[in-house]
N, C-alpha and C. Protein backbone atom coordinates (compact mmCIF):
# COMPACT_ATOMS: atom_id res chain seq x y z
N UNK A 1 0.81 -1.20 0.00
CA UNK A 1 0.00 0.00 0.00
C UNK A 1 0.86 1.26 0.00
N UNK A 2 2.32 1.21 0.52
CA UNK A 2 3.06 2.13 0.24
C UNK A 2 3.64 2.48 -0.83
N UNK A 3 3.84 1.67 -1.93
CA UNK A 3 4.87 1.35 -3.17
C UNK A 3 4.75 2.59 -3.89
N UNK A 4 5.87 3.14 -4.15
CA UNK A 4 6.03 4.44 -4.68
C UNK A 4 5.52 4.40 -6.38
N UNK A 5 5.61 3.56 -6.60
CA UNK A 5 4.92 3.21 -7.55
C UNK A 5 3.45 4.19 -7.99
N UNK A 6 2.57 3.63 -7.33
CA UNK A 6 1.08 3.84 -7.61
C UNK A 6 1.18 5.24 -6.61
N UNK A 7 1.73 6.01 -5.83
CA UNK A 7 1.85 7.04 -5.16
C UNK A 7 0.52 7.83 -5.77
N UNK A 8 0.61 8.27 -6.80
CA UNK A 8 0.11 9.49 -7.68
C UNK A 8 -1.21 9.06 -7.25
N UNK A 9 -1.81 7.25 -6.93
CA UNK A 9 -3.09 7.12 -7.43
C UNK A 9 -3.78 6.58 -6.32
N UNK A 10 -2.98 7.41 -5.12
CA UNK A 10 -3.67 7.32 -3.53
C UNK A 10 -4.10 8.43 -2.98
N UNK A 11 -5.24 8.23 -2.73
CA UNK A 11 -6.34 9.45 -2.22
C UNK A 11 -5.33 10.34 -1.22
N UNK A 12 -5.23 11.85 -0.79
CA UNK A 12 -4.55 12.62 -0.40
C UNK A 12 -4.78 12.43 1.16
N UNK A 13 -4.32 12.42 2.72
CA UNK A 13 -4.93 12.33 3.65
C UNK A 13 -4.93 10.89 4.41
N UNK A 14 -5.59 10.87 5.55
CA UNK A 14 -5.35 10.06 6.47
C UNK A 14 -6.30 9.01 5.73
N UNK A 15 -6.13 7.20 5.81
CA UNK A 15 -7.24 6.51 5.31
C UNK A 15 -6.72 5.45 6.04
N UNK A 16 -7.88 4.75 6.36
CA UNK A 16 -7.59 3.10 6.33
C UNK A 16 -7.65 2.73 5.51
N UNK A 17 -6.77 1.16 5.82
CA UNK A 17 -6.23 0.20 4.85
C UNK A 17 -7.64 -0.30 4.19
N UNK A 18 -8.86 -0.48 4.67
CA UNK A 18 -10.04 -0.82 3.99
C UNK A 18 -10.34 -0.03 2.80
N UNK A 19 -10.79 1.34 3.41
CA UNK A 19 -10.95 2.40 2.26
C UNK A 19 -9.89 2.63 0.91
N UNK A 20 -8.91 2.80 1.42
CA UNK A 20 -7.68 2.54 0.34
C UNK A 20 -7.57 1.56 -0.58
N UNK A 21 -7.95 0.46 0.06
CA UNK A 21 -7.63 -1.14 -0.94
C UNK A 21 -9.46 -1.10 -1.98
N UNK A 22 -10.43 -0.26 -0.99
CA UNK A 22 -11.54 -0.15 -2.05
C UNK A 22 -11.06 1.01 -2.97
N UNK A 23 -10.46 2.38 -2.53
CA UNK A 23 -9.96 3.23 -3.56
C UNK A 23 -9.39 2.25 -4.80
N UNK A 24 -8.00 1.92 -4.58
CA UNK A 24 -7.13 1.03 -5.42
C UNK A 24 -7.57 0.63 -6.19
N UNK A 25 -9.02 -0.28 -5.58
CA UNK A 25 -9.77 -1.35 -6.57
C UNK A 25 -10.83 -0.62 -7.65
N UNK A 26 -11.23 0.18 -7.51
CA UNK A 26 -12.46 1.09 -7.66
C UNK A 26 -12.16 0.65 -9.48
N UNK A 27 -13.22 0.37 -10.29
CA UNK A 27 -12.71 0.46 -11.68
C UNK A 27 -12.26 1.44 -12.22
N UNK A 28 -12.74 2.92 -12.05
CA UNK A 28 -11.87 3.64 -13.07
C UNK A 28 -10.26 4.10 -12.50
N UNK A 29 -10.21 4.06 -11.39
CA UNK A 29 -8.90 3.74 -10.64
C UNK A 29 -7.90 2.61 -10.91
N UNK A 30 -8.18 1.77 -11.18
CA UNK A 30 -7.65 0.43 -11.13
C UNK A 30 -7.44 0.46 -12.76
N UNK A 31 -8.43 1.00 -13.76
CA UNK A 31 -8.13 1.15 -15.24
C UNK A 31 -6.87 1.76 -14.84
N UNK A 32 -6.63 3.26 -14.65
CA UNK A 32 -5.58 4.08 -14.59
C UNK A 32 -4.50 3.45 -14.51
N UNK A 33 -3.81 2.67 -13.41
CA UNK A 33 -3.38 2.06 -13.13
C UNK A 33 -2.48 1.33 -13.87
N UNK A 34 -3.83 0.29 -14.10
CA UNK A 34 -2.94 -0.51 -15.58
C UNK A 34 -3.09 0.05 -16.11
N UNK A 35 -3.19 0.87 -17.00
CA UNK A 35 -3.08 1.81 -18.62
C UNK A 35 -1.87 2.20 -18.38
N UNK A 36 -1.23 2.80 -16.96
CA UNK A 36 0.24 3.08 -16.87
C UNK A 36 1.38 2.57 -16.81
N UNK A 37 0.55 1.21 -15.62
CA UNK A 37 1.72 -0.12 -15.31
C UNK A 37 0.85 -1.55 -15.29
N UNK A 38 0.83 -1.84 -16.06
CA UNK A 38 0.11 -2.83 -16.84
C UNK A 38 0.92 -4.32 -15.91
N UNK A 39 2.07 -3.91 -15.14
CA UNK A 39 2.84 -5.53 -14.47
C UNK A 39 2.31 -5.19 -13.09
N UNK A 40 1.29 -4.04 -12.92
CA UNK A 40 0.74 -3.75 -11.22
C UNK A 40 -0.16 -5.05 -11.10
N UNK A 41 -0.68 -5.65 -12.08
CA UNK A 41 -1.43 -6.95 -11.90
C UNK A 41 -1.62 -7.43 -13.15
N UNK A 42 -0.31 -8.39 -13.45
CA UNK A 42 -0.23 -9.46 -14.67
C UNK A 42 -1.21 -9.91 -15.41
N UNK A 43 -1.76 -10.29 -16.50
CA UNK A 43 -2.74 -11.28 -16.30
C UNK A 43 -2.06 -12.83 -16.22
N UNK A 44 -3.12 -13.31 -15.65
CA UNK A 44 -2.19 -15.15 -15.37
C UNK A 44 -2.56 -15.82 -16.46
């Protein structure tokens, strides 16, 4: 949840690890994501 990586694409402010991992997941969030770093979750 820290990985400097995805930095840019974590809500600003204090959060729990719940809220965050639903941010992360959220679809148009999670598009972003991979459209940038496409190895943030491989496909298998």
């Amino acid at each position: 949840m820290e990985c400097p990586v995805i930095a840019k694409f974590r809500p600003q402010g204090q959060h729990d690890l719940y809220s965050l991992i639903d941010h992360l997941l959220d679809s148009a969030t999670l598009r972003d994501i991979l459209r940038e770093y496409p190895q943030f979750a491989p496909r298998l």
